[in-house]
Protein backbone atom coordinates (compact mmCIF):
# COMPACT_ATOMS: atom_id res chain seq x y z
CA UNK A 1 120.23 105.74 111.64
CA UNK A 2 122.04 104.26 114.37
CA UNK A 3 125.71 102.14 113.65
CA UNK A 4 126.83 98.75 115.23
CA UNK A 5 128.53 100.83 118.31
CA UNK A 6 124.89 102.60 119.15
CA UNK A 7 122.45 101.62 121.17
CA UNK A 8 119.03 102.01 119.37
CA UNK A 9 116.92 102.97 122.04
CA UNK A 10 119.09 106.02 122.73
CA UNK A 11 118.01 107.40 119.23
CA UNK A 12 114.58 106.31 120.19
CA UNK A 13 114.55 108.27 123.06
CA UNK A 14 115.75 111.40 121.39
CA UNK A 15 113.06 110.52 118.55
CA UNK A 16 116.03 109.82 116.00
CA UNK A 17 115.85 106.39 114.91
CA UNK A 18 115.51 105.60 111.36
CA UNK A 19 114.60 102.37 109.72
CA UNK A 20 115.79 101.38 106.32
CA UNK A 21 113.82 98.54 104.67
CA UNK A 22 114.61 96.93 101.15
CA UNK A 23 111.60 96.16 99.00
CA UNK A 24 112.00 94.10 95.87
CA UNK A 25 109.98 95.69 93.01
CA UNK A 26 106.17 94.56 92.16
CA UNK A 27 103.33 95.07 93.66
CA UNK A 28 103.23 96.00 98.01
CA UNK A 29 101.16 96.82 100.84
CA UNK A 30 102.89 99.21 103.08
CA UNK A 31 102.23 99.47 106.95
CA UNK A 32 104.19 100.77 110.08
CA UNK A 33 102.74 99.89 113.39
CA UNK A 34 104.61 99.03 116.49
CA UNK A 35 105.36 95.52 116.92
CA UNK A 36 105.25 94.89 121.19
CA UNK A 37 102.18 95.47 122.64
CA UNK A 38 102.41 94.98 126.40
CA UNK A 39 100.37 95.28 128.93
CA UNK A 40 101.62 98.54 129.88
CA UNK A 41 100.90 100.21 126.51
CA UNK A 42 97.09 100.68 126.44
CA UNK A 43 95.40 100.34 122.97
CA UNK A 44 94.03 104.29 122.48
CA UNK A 45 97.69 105.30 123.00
CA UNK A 46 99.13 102.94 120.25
CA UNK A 47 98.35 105.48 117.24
CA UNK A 48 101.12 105.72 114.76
CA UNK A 49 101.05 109.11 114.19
CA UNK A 50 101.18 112.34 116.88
CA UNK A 51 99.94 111.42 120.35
CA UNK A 52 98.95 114.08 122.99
CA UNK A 53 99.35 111.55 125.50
CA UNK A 54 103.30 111.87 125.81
CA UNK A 55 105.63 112.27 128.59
CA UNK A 56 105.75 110.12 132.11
CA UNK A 57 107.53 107.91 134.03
CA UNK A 58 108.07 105.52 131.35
CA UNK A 59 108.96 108.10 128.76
CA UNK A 60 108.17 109.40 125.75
CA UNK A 61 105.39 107.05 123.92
CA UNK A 62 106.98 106.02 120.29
CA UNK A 63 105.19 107.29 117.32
CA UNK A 64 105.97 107.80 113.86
CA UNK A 65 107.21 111.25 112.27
CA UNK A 66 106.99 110.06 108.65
CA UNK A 67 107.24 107.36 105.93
CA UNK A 68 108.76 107.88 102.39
CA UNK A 69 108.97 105.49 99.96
CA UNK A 70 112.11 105.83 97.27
CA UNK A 71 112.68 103.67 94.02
CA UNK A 72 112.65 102.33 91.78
CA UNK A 73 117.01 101.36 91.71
CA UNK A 74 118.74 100.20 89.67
CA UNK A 75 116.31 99.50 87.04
CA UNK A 76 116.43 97.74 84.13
CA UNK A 77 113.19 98.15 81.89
CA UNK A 78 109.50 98.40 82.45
CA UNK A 79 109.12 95.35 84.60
CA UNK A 80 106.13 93.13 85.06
CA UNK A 81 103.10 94.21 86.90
CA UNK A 82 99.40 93.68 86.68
CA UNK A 83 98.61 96.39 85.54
CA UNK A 84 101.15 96.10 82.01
CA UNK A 85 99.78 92.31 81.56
CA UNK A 86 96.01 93.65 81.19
CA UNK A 87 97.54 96.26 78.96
CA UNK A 88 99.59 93.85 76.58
CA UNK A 89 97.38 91.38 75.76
CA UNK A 90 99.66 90.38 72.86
CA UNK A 91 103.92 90.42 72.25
CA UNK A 92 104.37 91.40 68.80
CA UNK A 93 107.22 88.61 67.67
CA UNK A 94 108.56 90.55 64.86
CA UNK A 95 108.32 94.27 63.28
CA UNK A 96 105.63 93.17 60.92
CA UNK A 97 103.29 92.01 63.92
CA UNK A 98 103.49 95.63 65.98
CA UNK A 99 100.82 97.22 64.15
CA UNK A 100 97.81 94.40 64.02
CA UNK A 101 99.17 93.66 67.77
CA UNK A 102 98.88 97.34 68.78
CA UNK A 103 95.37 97.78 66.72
CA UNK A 104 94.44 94.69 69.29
CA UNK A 105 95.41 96.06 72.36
CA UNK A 106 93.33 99.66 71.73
CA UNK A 107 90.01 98.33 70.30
CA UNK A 108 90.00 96.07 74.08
CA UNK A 109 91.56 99.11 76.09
CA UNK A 110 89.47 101.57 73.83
CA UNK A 111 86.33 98.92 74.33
CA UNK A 112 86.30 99.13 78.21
CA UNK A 113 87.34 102.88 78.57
CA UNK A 114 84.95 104.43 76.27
CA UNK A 115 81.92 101.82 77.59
CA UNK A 116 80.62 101.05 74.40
CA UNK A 117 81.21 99.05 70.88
CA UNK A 118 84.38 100.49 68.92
CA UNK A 119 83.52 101.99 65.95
CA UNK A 120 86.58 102.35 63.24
CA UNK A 121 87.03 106.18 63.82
CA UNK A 122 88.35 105.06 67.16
CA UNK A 123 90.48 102.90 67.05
CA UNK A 124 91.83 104.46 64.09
CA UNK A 125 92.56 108.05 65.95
CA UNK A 126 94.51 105.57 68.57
CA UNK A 127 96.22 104.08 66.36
CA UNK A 128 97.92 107.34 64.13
CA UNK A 129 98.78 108.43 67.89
CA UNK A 130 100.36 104.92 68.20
CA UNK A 131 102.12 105.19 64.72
CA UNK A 132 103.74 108.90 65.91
CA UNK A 133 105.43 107.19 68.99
CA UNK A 134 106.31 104.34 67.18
CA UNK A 135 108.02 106.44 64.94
CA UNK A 136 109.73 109.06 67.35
CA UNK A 137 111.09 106.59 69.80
CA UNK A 138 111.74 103.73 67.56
CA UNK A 139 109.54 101.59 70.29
CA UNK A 140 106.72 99.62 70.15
CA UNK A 141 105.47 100.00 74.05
CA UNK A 142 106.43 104.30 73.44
CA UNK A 143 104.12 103.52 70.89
CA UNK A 144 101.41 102.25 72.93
CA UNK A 145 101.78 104.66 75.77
CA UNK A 146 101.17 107.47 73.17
CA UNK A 147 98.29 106.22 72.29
CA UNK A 148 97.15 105.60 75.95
CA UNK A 149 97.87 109.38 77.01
CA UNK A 150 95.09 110.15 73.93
CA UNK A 151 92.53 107.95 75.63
CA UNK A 152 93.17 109.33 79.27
CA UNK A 153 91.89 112.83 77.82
CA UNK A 154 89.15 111.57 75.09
CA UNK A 155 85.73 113.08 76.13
CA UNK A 156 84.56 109.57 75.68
CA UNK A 157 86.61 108.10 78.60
CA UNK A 158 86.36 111.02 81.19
CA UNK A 159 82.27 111.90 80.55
CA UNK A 160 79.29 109.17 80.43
CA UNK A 161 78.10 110.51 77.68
CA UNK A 162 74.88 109.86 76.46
CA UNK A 163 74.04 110.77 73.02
CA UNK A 164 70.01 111.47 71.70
CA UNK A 165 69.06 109.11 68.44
CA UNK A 166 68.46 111.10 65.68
CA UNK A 167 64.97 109.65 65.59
CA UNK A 168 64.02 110.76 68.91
CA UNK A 169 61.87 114.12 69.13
CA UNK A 170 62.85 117.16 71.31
CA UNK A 171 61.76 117.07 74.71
CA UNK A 172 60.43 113.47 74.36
CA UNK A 173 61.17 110.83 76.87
CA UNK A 174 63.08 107.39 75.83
CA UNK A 175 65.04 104.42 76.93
CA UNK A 176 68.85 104.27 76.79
CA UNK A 177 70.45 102.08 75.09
CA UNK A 178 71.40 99.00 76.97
CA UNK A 179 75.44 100.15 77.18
CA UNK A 180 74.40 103.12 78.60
CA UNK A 181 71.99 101.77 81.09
CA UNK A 182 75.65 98.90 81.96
CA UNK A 183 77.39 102.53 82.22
CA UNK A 184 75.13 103.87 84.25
CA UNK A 185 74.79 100.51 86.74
CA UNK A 186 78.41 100.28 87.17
CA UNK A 187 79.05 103.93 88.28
CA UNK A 188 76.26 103.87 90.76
CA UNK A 189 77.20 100.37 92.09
CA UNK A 190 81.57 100.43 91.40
CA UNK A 191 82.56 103.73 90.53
CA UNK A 192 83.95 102.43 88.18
CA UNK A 193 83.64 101.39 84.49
CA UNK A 194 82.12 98.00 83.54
CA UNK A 195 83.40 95.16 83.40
CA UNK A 196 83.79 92.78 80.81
CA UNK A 197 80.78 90.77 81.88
CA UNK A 198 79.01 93.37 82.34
CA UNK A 199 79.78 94.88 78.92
CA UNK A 200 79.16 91.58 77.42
CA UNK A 201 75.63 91.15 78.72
CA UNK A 202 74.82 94.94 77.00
CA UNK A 203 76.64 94.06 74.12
CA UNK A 204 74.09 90.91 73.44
CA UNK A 205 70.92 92.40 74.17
CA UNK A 206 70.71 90.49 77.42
CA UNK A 207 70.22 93.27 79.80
CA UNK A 208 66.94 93.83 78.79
CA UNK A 209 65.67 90.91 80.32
CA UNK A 210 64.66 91.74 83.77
CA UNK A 211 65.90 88.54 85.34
CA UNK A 212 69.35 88.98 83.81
CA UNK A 213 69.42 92.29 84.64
CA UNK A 214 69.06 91.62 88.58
CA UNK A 215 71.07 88.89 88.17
CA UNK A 216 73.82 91.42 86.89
CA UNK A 217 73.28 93.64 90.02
CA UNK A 218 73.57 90.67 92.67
CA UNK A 219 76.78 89.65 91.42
CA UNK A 220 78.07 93.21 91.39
CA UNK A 221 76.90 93.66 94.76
CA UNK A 222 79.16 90.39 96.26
CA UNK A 223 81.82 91.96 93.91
CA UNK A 224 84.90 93.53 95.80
CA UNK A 225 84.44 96.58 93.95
CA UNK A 226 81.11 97.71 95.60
CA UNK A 227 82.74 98.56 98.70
CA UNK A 228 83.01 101.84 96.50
CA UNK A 229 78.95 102.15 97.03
CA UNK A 230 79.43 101.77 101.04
CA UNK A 231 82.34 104.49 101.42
CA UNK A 232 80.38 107.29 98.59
CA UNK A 233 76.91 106.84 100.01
CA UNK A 234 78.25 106.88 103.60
CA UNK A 235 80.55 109.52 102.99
CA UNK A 236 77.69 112.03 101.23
CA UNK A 237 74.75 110.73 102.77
CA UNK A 238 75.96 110.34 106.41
CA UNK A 239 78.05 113.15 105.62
CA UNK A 240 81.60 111.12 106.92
CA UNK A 241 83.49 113.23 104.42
CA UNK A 242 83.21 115.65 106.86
CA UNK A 243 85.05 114.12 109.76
CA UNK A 244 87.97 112.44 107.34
CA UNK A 245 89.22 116.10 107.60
CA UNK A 246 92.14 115.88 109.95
CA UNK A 247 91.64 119.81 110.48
CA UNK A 248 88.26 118.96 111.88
CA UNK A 249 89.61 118.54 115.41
CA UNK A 250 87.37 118.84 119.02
CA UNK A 251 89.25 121.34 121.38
CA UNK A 252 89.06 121.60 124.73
CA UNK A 253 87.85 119.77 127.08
CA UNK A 254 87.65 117.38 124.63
CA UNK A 255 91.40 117.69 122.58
CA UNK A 256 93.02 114.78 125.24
CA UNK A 257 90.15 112.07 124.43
CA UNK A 258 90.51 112.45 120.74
CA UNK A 259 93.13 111.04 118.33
CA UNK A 260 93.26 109.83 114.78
CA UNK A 261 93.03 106.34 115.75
CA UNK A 262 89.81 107.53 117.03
CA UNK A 263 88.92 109.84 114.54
CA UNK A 264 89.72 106.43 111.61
CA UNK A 265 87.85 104.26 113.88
CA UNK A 266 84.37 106.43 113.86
CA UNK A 267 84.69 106.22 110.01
CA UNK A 268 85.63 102.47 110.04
CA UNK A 269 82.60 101.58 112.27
CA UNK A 270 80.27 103.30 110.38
CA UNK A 271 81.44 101.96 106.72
CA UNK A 272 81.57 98.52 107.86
CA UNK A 273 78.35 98.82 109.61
CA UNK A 274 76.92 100.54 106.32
CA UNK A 275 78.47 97.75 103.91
CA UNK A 276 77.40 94.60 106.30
CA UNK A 277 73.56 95.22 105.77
CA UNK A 278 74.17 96.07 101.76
CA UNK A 279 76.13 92.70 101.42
CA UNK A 280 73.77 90.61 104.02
CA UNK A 281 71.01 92.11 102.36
CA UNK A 282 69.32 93.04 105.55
CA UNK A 283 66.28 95.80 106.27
CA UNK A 284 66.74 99.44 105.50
CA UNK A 285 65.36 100.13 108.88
CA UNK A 286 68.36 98.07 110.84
CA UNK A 287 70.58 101.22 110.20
CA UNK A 288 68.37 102.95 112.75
CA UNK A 289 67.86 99.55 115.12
CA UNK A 290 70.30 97.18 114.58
CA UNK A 291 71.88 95.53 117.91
CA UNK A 292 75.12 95.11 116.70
CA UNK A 293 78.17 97.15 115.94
CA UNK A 294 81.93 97.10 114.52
CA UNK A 295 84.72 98.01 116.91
CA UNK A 296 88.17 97.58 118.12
CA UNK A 297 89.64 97.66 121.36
CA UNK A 298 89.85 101.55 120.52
CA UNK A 299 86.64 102.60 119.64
CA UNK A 300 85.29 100.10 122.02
CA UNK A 301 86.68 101.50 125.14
CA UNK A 302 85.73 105.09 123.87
CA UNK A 303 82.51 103.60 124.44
CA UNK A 304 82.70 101.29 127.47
CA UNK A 305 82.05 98.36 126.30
CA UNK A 306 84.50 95.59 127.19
CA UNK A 307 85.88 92.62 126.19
CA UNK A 308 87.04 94.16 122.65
CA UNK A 309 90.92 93.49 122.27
CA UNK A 310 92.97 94.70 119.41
CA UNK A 311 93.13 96.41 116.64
CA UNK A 312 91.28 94.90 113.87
CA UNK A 313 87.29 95.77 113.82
CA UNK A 314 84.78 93.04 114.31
CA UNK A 315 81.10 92.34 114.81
CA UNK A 316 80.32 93.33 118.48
CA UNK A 317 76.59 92.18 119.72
CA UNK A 318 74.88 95.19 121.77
CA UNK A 319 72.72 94.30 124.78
CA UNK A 320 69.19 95.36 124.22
CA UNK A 321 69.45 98.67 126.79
CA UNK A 322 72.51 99.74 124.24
CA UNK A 323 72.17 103.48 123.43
CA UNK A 324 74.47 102.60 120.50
CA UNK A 325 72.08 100.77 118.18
CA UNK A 326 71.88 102.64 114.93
CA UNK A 327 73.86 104.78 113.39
CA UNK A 328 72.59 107.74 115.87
CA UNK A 329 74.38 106.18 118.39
CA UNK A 330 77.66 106.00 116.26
CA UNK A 331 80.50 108.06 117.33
CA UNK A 332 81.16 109.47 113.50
CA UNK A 333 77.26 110.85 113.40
CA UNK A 334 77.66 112.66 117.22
CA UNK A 335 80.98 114.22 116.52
CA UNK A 336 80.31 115.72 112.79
CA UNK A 337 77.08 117.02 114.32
CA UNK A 338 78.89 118.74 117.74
CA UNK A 339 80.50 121.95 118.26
CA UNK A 340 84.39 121.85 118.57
CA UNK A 341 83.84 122.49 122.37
CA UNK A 342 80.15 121.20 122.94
CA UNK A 343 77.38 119.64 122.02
CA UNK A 344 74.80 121.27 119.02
CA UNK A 345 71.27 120.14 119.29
CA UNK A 346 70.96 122.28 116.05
CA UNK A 347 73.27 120.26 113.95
CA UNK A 348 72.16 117.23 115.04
CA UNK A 349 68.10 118.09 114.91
CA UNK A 350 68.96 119.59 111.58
CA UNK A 351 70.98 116.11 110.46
CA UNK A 352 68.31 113.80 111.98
CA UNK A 353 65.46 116.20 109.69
CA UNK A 354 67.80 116.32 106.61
CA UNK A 355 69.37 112.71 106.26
CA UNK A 356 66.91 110.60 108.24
CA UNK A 357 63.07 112.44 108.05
CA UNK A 358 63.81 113.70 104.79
CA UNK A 359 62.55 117.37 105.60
CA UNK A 360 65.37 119.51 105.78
CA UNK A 361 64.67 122.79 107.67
CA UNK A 362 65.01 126.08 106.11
CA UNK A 363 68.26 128.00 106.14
CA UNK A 364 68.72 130.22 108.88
CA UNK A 365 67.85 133.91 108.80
CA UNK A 366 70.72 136.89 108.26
CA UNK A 367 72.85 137.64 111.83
CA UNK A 368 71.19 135.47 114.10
CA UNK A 369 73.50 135.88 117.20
CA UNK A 370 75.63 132.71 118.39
CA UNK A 371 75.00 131.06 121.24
CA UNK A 372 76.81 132.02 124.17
CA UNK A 373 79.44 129.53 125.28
CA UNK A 374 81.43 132.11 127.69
CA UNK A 375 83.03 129.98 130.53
CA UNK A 376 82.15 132.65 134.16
CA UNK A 377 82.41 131.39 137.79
CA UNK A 378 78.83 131.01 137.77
CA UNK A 379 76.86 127.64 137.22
CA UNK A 380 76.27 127.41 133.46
CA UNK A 381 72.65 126.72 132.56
CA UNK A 382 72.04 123.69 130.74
CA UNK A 383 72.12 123.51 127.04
CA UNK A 384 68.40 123.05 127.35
CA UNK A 385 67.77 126.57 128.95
CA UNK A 386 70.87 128.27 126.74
CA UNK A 387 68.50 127.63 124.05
CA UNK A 388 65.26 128.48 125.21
CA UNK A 389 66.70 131.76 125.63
CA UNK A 390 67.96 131.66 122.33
CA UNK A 391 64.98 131.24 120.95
CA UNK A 392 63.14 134.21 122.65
CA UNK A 393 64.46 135.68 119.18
CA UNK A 394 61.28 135.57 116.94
CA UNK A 395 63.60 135.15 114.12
CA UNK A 396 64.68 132.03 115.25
CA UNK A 397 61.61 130.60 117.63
CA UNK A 398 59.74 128.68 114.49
CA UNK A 399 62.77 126.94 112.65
CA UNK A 400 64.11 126.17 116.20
CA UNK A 401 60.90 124.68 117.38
CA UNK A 402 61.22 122.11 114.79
CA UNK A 403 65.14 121.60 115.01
CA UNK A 404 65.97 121.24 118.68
CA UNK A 405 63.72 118.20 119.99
CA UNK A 406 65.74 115.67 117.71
CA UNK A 407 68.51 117.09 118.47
CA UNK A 408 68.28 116.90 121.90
CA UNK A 409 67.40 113.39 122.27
CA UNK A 410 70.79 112.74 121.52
CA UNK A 411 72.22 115.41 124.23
CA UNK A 412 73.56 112.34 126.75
CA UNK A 413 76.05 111.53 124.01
CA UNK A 414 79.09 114.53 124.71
CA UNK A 415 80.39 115.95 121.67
CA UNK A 416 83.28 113.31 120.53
CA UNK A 417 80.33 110.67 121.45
CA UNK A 418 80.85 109.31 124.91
CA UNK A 419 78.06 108.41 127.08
CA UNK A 420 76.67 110.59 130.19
CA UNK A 421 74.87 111.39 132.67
CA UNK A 422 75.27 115.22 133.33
CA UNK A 423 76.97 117.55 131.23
CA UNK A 424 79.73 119.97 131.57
CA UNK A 425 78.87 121.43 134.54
CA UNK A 426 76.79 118.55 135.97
CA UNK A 427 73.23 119.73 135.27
CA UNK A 428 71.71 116.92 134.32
CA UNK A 429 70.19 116.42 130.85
CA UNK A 430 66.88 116.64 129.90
CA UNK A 431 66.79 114.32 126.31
CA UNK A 432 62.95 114.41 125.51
CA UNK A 433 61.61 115.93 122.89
CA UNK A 434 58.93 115.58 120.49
CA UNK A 435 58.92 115.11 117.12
CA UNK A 436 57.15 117.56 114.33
CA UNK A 437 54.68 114.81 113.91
CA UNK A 438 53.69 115.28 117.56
CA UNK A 439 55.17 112.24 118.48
CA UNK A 440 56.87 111.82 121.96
CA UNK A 441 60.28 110.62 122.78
CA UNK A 442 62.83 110.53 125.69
CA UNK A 443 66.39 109.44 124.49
CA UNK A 444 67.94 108.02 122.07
CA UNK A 445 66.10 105.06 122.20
CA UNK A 446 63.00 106.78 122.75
CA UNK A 447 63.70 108.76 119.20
CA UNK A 448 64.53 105.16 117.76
CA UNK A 449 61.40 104.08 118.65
CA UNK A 450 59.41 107.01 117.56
CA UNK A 451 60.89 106.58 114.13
CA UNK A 452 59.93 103.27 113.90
CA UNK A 453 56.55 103.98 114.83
CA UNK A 454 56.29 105.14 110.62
CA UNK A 455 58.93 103.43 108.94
CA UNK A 456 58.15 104.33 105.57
CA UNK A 457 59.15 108.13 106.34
CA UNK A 458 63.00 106.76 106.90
CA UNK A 459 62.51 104.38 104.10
CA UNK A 460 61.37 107.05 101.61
CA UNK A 461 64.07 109.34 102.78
CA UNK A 462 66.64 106.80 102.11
CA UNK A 463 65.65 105.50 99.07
CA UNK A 464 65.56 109.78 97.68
CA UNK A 465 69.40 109.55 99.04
CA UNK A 466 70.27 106.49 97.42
CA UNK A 467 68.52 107.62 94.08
CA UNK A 468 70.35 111.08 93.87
CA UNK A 469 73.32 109.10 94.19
CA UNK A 470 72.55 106.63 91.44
CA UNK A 471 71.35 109.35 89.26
CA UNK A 472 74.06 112.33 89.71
CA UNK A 473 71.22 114.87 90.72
CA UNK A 474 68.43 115.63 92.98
CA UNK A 475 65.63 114.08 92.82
CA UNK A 476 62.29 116.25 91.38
CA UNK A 477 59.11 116.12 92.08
CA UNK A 478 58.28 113.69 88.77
CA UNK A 479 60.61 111.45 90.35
CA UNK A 480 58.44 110.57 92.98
CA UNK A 481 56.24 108.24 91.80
CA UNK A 482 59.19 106.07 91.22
CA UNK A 483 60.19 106.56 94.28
CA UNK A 484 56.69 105.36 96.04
CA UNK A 485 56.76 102.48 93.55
CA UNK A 486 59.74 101.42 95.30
CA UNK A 487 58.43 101.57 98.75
CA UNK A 488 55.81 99.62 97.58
CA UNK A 489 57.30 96.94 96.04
CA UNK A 490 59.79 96.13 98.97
CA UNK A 491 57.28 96.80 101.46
CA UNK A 492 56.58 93.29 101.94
CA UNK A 493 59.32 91.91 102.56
CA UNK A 494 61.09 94.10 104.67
CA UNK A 495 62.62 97.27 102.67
CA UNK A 496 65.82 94.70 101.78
CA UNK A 497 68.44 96.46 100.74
CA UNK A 498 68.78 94.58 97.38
CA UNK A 499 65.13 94.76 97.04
CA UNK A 500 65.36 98.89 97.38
CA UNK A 501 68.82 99.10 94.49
CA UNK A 502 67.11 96.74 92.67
CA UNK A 503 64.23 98.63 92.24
CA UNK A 504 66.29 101.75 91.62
CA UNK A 505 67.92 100.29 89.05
CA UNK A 506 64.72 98.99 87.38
CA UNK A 507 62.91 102.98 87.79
CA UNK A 508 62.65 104.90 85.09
CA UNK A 509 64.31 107.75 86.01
CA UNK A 510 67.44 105.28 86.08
CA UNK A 511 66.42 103.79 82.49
CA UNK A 512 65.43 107.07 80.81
CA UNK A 513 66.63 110.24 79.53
CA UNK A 514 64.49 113.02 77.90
CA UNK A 515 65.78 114.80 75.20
CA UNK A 516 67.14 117.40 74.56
């Protein structure tokens, strides 16, 4: 940390400065980012952690090594967050008042966490915990927290568990109850338990009534919380979990163009593209067509397109010859589905069968050799021709015949998902294809428009990803008629996306259990 005598940009220069900020306690959002931003800083070099781009005539570019956060100092007592004022909902005034205050506090806390009525056996195991810290520490929060650390590990608080009725028969099929069905609708929608509205509603019987139960599920949806569905659908379904691993890194040629500004930015596009049609309730089928995107300057001139200044991500209109409409033109889907050091028409035929046509291909066969990718003085064929003669392999000629042409129609997007004309070695690319159906396509757009040609197979697929996720499994075979119910019933007005989790919610796979 530089003194009074030093001059700070010397320790910046031999990447020692230090900076020493006092926080008062509570609550805090913590951020670093580089305050001047000049025109001679561009925006994909301002990235706040390691930057390959370093060196020049103007020096090392600044970035940071590390953040730690120390404290608390100097303390004296608990404090007063959030977090303890949900906790204590009453002060106990005197001795006599701890243990009908404490009794209070668990049957809420015990109420919420467990996701159903008390019953006596409850809050009475809480409360002997509560009397043993009481007792031990002489403290009536100790007291409390003893009991707490009992419901953190109770069965009831970290399972959904879902009990038969004693009058149900084996193997037979019934509804849940209604605080299992709230349960059940908050997971899918918050990942999280439900809230005291919610819980209320279940409590009186009301969630039975259709109209209160979609009126439930609206509100829910404009909640906060359900940002939880956008980044656990998007990060299974589109498979972004993937590329949030910082080991999953392109190398060369591509190692220069890629950062983790870049790498955050594919992931924020993508989310906030996802979450914008759940909240605006807009058509299923927009994730494939929609003309508009979410960028920042950095993303944005990773794609060439223009007029996109800063940091923060915003709505960005796409002309109608965009090849990024959809989420098959987003830089998260091209990169996932690429090589480190190419392009893969195989993972990204394979992800546009699995995730979008709903028929995943079959796994490949025992030591199928790799492709080639040996760099010679020669011209290197195309990736078209490399895997022609890859399939020439019987093995691999059927499951190949049905992977590749998808996969190829996105072969003008380069494997951290820039645009182009020719590839590597300036062959140019061949992206038509056609798909199992028979239908034709050149392009990306061309493939847009061939899947739009049958909506209902994107639809369908969709709605089977959505349902596994509301359900915690796959979905069988006696699920489907549930799942064509659905199609039907949103058919008309445009697969909305509250129309389709609506219509989960209401199946019964999602409002019955069989037996055991």
């Amino acid at each position: 940390r530089p003194g009074p005598e030093d001059d700070p940009m010397d320790f910046l220069q031999r990447g020692e400065l230090t900076v020493r900020l006092a926080v008062p306690a509570g609550p805090h959002d913590v951020g670093v980012t580089f305050y001047q931003h000049t025109r001679a800083l561009l925006e994909q070099v301002r990235d706040p952690f390691q930057n390959p781009r370093r060196g020049g005539v103007a020096g090392a570019i600044p970035n940071v090594a590390s953040v730690t956060v120390r404290g608390p100092f100097d303390e004296r007592g608990a404090g007063d967050t959030p977090s303890r004022r949900r906790i204590f909902s009453c002060r106990p005034e005197e001795v006599a008042d701890e243990r009908s205050c404490a009794q209070a506090i668990l049957t809420s806390l015990a109420r919420r966490a467990y996701r159903r009525p008390v019953q006596n056996g409850d809050v009475g195991a809480l409360l002997q915990f509560y009397d043993t810290g009481r007792s031990e520490s002489g403290n009536f929060e100790a007291g409390i927290e003893r009991a707490l650390r009992y419901l953190l590990v109770s069965p009831d608080f970290l399972f959904r568990v879902e009990t038969d009725p004693v009058d149900v028969e084996a193997s037979s099929v019934y509804q849940i109850s209604e605080m299992e069905l709230a349960s059940r609708l908050s997971f899918f929608l918050w990942s999280n338990m439900p809230d005291e509205l919610l819980l209320d509603a279940a409590e009186a019987g009301r969630l039975a009534d259709p109209a209160e139960l979609e009126r439930q599920v609206l509100r829910m949806i404009a909640d906060p919380r359900s940002r939880a569905l956008t980044e656990n659908v998007a990060g299974q379904w589109l498979q972004l979990r993937n590329l949030a691993d910082p080991s999953v890194r392109p190398g060369d040629p591509y190692s220069l163009a890629f950062d983790e500004s870049l790498r955050q930015g594919f992931i924020r596009e993508t989310e906030m593209f996802f979450e914008s049609i759940v909240r605006e309730n807009r058509g299923v089928l927009e994730l494939l067509t929609a003309d508009y995107t979410y960028l920042n300057e950095r993303v944005a001139l990773h794609y060439g397109i223009p007029n996109v200044q800063g940091s923060h991500f915003r709505r960005v209109e796409l002309p109608a010859e965009s090849p990024r409409r959809g989420i098959l033109g987003h830089g998260s889907i091209l990169t996932l589905t690429s090589h480190a050091i190419r392009t893969s028409p195989v993972l990204r035929g394979k992800w546009i069968l699995n995730n979008v046509l709903g028929t995943p291909p079959p796994d490949p066969p025992p030591n199928v050799p790799a492709l080639v990718d040996r760099k010679t003085q020669a011209k290197t064929a195309t990736m078209r021709e490399r895997m022609s003669a890859h399939r020439n392999n019987p093995a691999c000629a059927a499951c190949h015949a049905m992977i590749d042409p998808a996969g190829f129609a996105l072969e003008h997007f380069d494997a951290i998902g820039r645009w182009r004309a020719v590839d590597e070695s300036y062959n140019e690319i061949d992206a038509s294809g056609v798909l199992p159906d028979g239908t034709a396509f050149d392009g990306a757009a061309g493939l847009r428009e061939a899947l739009g040609e049958v909506p209902t197979r994107f639809v369908r697929t969709f709605t089977e990803k959505l349902l596994t996720y509301a359900l915690g499994r796959g979905v069988e075979y006696y699920d489907m008629p549930a799942v064509r119910r659905i199609l039907r019933d949103t058919a008309a007005d445009g697969y909305r996306m509250h129309a389709l989790i609506l219509g989960i919610v209401q199946s019964d796979p999602f409002q019955q259990r069989k037996a055991a």
